[in-house]
N, C-alpha and C. Protein backbone atom coordinates (compact mmCIF):
# COMPACT_ATOMS: atom_id res chain seq x y z
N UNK A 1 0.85 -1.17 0.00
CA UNK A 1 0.00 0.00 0.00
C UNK A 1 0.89 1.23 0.00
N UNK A 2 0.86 2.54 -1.02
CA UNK A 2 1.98 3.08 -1.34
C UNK A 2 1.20 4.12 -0.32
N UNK A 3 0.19 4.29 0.64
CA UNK A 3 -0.03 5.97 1.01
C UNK A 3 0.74 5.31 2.27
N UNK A 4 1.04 3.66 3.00
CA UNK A 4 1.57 3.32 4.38
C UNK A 4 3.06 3.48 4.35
N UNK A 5 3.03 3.19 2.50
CA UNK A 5 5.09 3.80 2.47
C UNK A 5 5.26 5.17 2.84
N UNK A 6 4.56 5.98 2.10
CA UNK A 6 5.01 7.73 2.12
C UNK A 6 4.58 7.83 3.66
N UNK A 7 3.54 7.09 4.61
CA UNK A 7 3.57 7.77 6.23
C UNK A 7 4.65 7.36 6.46
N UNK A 8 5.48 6.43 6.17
CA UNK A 8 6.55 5.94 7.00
C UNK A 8 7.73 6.73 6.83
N UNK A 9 8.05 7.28 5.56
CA UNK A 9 8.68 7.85 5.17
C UNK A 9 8.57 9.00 5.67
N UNK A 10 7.80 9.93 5.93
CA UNK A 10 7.50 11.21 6.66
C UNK A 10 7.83 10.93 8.10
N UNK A 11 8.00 9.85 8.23
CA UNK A 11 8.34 9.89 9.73
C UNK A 11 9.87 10.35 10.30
N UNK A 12 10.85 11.07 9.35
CA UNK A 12 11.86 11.29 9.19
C UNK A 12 11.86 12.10 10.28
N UNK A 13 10.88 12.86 9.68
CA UNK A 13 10.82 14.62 10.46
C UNK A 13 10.29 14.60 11.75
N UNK A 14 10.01 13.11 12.32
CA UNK A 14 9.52 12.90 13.41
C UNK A 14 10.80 12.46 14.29
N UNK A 15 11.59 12.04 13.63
CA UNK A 15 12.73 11.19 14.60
C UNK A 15 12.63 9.87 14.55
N UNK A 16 11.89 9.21 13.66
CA UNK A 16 11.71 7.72 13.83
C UNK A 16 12.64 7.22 12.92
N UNK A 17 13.57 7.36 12.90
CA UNK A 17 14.06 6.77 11.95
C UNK A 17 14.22 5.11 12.06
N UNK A 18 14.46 4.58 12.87
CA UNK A 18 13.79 2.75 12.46
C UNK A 18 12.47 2.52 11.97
N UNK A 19 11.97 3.73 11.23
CA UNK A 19 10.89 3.24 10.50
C UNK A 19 11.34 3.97 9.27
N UNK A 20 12.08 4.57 8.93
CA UNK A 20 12.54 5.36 7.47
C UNK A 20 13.26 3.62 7.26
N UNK A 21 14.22 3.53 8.22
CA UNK A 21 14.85 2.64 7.52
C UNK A 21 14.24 1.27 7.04
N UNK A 22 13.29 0.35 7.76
CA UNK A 22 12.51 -0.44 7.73
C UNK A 22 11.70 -0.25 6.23
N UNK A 23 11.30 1.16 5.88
CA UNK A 23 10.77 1.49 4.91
C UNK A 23 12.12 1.45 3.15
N UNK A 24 13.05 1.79 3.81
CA UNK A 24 14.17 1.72 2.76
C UNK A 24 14.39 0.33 2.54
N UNK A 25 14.46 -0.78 3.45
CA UNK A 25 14.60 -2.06 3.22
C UNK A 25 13.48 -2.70 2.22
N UNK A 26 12.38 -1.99 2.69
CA UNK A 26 10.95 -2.91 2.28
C UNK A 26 11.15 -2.29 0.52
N UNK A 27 11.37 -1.29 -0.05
CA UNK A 27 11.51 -0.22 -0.93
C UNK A 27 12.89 -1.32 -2.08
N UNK A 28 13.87 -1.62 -1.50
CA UNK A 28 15.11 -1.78 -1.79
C UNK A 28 14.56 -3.66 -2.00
N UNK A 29 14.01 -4.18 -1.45
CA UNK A 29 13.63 -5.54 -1.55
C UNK A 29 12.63 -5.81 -2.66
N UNK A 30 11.36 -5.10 -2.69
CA UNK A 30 10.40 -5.09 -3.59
C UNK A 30 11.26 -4.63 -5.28
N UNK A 31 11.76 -3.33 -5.11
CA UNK A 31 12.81 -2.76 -6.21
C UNK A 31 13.72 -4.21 -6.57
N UNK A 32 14.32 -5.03 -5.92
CA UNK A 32 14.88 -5.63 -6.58
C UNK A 32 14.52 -7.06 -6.96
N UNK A 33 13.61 -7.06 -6.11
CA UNK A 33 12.59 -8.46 -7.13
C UNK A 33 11.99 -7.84 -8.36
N UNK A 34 11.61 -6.48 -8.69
CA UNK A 34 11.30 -6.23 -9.45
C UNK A 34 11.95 -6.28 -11.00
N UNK A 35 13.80 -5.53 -10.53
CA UNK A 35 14.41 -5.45 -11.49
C UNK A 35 14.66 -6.99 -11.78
N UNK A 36 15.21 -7.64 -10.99
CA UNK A 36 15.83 -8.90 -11.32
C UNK A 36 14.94 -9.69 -12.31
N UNK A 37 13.19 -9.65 -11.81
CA UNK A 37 12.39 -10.40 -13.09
C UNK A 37 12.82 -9.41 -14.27
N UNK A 38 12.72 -8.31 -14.46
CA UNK A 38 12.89 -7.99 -15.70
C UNK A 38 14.69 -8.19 -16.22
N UNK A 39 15.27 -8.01 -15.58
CA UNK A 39 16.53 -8.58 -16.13
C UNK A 39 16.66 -9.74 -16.62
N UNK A 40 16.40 -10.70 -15.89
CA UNK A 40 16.46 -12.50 -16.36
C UNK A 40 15.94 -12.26 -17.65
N UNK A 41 14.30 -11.58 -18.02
CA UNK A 41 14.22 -11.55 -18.98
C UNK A 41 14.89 -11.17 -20.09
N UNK A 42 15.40 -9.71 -19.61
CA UNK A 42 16.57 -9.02 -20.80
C UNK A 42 17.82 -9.45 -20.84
N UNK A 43 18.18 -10.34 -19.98
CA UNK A 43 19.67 -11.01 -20.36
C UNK A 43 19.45 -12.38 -21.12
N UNK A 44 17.85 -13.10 -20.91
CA UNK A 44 18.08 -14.51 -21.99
C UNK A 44 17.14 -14.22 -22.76
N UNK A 45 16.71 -13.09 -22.79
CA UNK A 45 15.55 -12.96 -23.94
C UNK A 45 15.34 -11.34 -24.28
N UNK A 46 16.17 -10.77 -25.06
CA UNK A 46 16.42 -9.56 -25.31
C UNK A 46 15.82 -9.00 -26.37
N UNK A 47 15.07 -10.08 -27.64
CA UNK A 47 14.90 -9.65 -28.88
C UNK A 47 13.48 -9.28 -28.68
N UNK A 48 12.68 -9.75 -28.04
CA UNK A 48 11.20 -9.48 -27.96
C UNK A 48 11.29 -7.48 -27.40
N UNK A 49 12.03 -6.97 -26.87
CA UNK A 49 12.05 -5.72 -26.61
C UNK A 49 12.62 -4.99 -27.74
N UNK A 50 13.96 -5.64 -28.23
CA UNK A 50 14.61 -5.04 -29.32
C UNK A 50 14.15 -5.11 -30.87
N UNK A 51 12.89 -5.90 -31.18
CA UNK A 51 12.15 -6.30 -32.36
C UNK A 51 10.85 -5.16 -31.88
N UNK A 52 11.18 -4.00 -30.75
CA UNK A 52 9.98 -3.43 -31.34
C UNK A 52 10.51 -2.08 -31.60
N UNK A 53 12.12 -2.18 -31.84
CA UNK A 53 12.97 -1.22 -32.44
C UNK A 53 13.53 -1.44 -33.87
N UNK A 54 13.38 -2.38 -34.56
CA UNK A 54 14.12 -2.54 -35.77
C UNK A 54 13.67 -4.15 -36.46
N UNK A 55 13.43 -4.59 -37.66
CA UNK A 55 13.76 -5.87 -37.79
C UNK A 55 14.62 -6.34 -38.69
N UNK A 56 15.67 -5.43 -38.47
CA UNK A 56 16.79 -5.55 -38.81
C UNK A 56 17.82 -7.49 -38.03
N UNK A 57 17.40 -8.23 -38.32
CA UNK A 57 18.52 -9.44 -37.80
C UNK A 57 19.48 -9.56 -37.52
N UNK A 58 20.29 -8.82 -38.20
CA UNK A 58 22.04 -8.63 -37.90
C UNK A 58 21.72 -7.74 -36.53
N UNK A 59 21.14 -6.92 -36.35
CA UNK A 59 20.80 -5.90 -35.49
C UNK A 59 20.60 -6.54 -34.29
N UNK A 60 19.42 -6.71 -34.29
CA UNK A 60 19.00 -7.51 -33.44
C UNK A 60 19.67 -8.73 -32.55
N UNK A 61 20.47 -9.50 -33.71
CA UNK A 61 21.25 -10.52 -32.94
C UNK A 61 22.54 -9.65 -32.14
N UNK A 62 23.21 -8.36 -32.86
CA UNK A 62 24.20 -8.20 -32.12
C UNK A 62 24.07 -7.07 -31.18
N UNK A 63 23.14 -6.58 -31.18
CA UNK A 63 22.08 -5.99 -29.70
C UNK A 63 22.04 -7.34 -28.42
N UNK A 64 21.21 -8.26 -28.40
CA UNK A 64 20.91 -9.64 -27.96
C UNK A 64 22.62 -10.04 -26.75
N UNK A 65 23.42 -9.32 -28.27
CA UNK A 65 24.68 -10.07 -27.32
C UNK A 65 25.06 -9.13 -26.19
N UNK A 66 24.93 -7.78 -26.66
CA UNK A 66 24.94 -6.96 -25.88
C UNK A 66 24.58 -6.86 -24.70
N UNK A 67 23.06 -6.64 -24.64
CA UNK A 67 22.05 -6.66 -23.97
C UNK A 67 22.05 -7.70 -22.95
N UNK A 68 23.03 -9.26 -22.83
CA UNK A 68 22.72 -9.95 -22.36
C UNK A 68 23.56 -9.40 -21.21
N UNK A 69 24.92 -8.70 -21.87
CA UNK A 69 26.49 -8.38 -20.31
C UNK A 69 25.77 -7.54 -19.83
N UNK A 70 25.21 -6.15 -20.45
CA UNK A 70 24.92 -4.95 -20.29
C UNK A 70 23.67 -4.83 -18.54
N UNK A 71 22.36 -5.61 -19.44
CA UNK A 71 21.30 -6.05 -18.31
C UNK A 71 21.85 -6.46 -17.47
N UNK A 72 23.05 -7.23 -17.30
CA UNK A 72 23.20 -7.96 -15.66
C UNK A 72 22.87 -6.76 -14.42
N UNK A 73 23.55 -5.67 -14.37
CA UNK A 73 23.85 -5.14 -13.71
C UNK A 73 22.80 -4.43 -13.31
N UNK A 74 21.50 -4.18 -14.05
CA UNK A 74 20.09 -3.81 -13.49
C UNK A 74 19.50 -4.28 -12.59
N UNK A 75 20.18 -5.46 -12.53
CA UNK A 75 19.56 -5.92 -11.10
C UNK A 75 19.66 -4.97 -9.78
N UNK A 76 20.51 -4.47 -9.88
CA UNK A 76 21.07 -3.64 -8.69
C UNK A 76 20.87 -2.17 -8.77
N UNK A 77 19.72 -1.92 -9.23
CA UNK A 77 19.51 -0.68 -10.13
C UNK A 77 18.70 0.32 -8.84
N UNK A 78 17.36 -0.77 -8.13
CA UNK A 78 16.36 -0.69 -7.23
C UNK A 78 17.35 0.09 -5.99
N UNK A 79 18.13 -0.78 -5.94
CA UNK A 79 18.83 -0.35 -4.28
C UNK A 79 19.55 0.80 -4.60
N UNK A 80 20.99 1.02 -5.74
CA UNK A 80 20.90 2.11 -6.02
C UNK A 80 20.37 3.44 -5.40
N UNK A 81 18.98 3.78 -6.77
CA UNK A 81 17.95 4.44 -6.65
C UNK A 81 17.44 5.09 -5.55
N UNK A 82 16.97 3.49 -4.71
CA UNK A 82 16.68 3.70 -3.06
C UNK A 82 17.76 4.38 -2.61
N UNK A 83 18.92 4.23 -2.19
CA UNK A 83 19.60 4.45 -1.34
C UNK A 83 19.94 6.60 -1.66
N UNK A 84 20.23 6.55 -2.78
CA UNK A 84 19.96 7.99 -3.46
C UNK A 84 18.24 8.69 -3.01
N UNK A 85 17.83 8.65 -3.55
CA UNK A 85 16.23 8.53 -2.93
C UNK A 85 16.16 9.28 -1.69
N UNK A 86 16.09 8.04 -0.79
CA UNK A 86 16.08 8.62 0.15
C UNK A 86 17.02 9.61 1.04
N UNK A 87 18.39 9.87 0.80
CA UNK A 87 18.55 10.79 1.15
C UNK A 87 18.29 12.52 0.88
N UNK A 88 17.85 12.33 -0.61
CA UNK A 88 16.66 13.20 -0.67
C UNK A 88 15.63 13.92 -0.59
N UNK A 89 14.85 12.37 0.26
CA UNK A 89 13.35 13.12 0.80
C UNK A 89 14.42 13.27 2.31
N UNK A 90 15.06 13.11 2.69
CA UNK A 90 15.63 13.50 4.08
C UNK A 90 16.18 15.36 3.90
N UNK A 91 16.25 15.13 2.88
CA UNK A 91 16.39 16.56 2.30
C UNK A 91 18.11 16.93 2.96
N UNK A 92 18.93 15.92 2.81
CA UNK A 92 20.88 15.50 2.48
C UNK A 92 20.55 15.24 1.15
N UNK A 93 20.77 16.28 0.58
CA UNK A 93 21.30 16.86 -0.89
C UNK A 93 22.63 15.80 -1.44
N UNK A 94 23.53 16.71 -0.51
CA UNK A 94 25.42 16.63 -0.75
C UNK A 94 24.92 14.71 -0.86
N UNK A 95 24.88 13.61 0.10
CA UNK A 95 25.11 12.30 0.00
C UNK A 95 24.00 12.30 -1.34
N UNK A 96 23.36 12.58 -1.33
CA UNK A 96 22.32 11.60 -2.63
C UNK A 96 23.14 12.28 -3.92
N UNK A 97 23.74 13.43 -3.94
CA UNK A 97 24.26 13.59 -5.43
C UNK A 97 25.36 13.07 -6.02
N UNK A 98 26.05 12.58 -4.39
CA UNK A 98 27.51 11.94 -4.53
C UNK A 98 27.08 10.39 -5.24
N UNK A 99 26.38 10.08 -4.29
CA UNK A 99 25.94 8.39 -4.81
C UNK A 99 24.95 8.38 -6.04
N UNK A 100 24.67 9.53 -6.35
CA UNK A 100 24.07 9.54 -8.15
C UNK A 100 24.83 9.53 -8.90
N UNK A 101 26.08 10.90 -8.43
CA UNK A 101 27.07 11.07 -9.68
C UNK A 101 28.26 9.82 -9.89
N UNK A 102 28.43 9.60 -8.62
CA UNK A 102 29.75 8.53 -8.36
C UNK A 102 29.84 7.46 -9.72
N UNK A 103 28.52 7.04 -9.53
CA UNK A 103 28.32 5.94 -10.32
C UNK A 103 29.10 6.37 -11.64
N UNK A 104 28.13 7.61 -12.56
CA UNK A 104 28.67 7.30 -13.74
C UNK A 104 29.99 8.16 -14.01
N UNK A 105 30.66 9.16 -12.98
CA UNK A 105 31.89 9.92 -13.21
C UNK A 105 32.91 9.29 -12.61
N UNK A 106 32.65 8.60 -11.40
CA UNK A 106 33.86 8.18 -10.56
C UNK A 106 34.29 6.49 -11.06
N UNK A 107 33.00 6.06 -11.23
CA UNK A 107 33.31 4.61 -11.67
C UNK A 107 33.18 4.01 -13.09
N UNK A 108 32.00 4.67 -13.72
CA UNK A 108 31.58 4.13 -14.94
C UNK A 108 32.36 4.98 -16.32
N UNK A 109 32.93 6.14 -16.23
CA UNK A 109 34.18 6.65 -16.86
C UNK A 109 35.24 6.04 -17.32
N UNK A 110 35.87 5.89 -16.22
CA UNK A 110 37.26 5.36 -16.02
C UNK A 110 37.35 3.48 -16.06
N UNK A 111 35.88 2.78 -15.63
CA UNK A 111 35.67 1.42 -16.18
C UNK A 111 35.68 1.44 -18.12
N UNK A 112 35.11 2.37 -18.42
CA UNK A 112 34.92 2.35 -19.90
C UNK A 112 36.30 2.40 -20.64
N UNK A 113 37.09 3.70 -20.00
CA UNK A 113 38.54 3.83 -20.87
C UNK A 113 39.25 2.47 -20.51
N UNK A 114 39.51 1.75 -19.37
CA UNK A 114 40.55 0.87 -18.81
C UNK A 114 39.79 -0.46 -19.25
N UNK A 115 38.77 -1.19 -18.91
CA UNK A 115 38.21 -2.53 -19.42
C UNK A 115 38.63 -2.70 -20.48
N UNK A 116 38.01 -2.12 -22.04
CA UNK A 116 38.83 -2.37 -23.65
C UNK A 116 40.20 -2.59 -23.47
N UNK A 117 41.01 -2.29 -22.40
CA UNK A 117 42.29 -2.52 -22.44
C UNK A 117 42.43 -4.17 -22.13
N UNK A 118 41.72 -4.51 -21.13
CA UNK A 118 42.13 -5.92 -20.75
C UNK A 118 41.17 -6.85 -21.38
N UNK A 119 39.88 -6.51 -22.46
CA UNK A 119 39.04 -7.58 -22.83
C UNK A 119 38.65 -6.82 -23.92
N UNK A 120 39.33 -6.18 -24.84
CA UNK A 120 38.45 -5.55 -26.18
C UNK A 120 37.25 -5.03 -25.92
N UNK A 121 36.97 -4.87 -27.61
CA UNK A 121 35.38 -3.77 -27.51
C UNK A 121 34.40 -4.84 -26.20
N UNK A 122 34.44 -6.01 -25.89
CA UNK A 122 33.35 -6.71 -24.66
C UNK A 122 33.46 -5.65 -23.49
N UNK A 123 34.97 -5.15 -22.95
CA UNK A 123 35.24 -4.53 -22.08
C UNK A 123 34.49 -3.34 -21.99
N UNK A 124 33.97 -2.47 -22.91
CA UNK A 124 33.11 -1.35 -22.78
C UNK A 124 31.62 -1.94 -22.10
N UNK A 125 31.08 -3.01 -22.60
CA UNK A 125 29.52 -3.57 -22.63
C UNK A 125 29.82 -4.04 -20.84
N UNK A 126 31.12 -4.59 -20.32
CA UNK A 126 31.34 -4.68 -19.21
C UNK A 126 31.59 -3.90 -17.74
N UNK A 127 31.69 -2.65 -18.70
CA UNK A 127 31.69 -2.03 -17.72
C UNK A 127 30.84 -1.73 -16.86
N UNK A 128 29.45 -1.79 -17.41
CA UNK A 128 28.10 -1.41 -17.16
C UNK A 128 27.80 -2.38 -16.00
N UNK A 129 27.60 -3.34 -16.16
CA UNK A 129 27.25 -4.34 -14.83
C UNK A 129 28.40 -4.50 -13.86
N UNK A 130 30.04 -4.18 -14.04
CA UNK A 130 30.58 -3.73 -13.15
C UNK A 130 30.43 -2.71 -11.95
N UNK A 131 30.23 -1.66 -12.66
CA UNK A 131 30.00 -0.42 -11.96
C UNK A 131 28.59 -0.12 -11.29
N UNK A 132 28.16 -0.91 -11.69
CA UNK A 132 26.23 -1.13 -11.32
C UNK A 132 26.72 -1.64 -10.15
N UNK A 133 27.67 -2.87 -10.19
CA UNK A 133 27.36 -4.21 -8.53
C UNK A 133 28.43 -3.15 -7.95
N UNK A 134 29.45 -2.64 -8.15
CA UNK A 134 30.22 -1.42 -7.06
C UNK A 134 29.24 -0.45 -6.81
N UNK A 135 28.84 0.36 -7.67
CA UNK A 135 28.05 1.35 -7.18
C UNK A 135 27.12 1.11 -6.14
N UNK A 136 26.61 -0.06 -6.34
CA UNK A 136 25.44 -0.26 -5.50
C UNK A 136 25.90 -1.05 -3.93
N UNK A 137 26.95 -1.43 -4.22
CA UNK A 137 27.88 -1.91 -2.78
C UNK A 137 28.37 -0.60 -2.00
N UNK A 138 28.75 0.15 -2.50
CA UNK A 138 29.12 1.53 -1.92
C UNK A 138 28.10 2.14 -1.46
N UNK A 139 26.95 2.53 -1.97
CA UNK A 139 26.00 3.01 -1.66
C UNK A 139 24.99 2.17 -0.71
N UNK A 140 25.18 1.03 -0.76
CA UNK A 140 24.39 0.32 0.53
C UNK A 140 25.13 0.52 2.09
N UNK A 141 26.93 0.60 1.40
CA UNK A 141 27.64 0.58 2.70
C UNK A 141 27.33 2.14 3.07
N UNK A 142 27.30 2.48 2.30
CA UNK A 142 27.00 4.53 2.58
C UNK A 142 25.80 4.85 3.64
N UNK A 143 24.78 4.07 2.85
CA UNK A 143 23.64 4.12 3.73
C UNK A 143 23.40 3.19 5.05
N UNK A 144 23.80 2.07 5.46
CA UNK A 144 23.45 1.36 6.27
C UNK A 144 24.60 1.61 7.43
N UNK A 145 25.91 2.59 6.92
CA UNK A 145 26.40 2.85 8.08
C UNK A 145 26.04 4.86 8.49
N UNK A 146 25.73 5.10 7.51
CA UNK A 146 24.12 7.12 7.99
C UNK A 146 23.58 6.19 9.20
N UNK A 147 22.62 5.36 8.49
CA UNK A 147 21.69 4.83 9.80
C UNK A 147 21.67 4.53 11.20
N UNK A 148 22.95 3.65 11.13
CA UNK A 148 23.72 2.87 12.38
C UNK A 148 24.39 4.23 13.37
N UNK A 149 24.79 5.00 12.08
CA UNK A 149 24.98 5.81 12.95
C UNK A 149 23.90 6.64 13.68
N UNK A 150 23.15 7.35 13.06
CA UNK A 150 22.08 8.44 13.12
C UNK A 150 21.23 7.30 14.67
N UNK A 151 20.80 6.11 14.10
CA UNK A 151 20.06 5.29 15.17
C UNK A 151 20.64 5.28 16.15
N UNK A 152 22.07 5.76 16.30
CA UNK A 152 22.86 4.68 17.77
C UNK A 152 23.13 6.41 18.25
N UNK A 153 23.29 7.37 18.17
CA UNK A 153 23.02 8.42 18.34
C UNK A 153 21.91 8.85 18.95
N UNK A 154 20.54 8.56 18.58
CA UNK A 154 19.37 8.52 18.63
C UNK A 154 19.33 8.25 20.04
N UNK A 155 19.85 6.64 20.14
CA UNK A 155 19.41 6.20 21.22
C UNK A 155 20.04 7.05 22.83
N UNK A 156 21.21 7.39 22.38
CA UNK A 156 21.72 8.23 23.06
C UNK A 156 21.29 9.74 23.68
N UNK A 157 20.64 10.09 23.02
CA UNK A 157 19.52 11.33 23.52
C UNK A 157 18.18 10.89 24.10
N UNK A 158 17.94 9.63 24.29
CA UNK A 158 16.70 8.98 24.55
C UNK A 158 16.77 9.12 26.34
């Protein structure tokens, strides 16, 4: 029920935060059952999306190959998102722009120039689901140690 997410979420401004976070978990779990069905799909079955761009065959098949390295890394797209997200509606600007931009200036840049070096043109299509499963490891560690902290703090003024 999305109006019991947004109360929980407003509860920021209340001080509850073991319920922001409870709400980021529930957010970050649903998000990634979500992506992951659609990934499985776009990594073993890519042409039914890409046949409603072209029916071109050569195309298509070497999209397919693409599409199969490229999608992995959507899986991890949900938590991401979340973890950016919400420091947002917390209204921490500075952390949510770092863990937006990081991704594609700090990691997904410099994966693109250096990968082609050690695996040819694959190394570009690799970079993408690289920098997806870092990005999204950084940004979970980003967020789950805000919390630990902010909570254990919390308890300390209690």
């Amino acid at each position: 029920q999305l109006s019991g997410f947004v109360d929980r979420l407003l509860n920021f401004g209340a001080g509850k935060l073991q319920r922001v976070k409870q709400s980021l978990f529930t957010a970050i779990l649903i998000g990634t059952i979500w992506t992951s069905a659609v990934s499985l799909l776009l990594v073993f079955k890519p042409q039914w999306l890409l046949q409603l761009f072209t029916d071109d065959a050569v195309l298509i098949k070497a999209a397919s190959e693409i599409s199969a390295i490229v999608f992995l890394g959507f899986i991890t797209s949900a938590a991401g998102m979340m973890c950016s997200t919400i420091f947002q509606a917390m209204g921490k600007a500075l952390p949510a722009m770092i863990l937006e931009s990081a991704r594609t200036y700090i990691l997904l840049l410099p994966m693109i120039l250096s990968l082609p070096i050690l695996l040819g043109v694959q190394g570009i299509w690799w970079a993408f689901p690289i920098t997806d499963v870092i990005g999204v490891t950084v940004a979970l560690l980003f967020t789950s140690y805000y919390f630990k902290s902010r909570l254990k703090g919390s308890m300390k003024t209690v």
